[in-house]
Protein backbone atom coordinates (compact mmCIF):
# COMPACT_ATOMS: atom_id res chain seq x y z
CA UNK A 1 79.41 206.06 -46.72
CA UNK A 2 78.03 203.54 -44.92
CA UNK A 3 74.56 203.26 -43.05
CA UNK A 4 71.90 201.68 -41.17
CA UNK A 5 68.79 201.79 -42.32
CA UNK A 6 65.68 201.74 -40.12
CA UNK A 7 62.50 200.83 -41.82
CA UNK A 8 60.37 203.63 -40.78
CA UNK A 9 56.97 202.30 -42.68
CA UNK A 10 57.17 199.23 -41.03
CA UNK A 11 57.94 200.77 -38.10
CA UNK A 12 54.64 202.81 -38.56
CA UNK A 13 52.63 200.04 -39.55
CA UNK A 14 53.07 197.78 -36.79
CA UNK A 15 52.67 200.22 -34.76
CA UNK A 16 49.25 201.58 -35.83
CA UNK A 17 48.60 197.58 -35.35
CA UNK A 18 49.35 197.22 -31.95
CA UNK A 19 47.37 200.49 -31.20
CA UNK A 20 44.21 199.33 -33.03
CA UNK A 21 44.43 195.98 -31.30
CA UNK A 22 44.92 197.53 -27.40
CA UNK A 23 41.96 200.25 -28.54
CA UNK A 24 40.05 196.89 -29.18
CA UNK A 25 41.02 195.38 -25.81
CA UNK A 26 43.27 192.50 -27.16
CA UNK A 27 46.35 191.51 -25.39
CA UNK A 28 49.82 192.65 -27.32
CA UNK A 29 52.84 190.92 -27.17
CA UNK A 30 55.45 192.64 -25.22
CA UNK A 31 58.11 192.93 -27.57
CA UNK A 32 58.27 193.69 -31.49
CA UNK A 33 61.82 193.33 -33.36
CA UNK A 34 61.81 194.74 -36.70
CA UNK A 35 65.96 194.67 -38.01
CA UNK A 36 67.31 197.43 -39.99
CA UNK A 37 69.81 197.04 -42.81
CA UNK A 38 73.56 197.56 -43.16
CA UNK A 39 74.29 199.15 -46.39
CA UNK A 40 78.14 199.20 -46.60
CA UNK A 41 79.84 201.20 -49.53
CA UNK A 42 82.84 201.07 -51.24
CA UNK A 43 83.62 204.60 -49.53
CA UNK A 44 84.42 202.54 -46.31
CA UNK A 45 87.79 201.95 -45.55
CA UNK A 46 88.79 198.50 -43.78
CA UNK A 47 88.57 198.32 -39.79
CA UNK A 48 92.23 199.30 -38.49
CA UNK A 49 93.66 196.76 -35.95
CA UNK A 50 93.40 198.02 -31.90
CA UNK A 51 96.33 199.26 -30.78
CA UNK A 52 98.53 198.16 -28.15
């Protein structure tokens, strides 16, 4: 089966860091992207063609 993966301690982490740093009045960026991962498996079938 294949899955996404979100890193939830990294997720956690740089959170806790941008609440530490507002707590401490500093200016946080505005936006944090953190990517998950695609695991694919051989479980998957192929992607079937659109139809018509």
């Amino acid at each position: 089966m294949t899955n996404v993966a979100v890193p939830a301690a990294q997720l956690g982490s740089r959170a806790a860091e941008l609440a530490v740093a507002q707590l401490e009045g500093e200016t946080v960026e505005g936006v944090t992207l953190i990517g998950p991962s695609l695991t694919v498996r051989g479980s998957s079938a192929p992607m079937r063609a659109p139809r018509a």
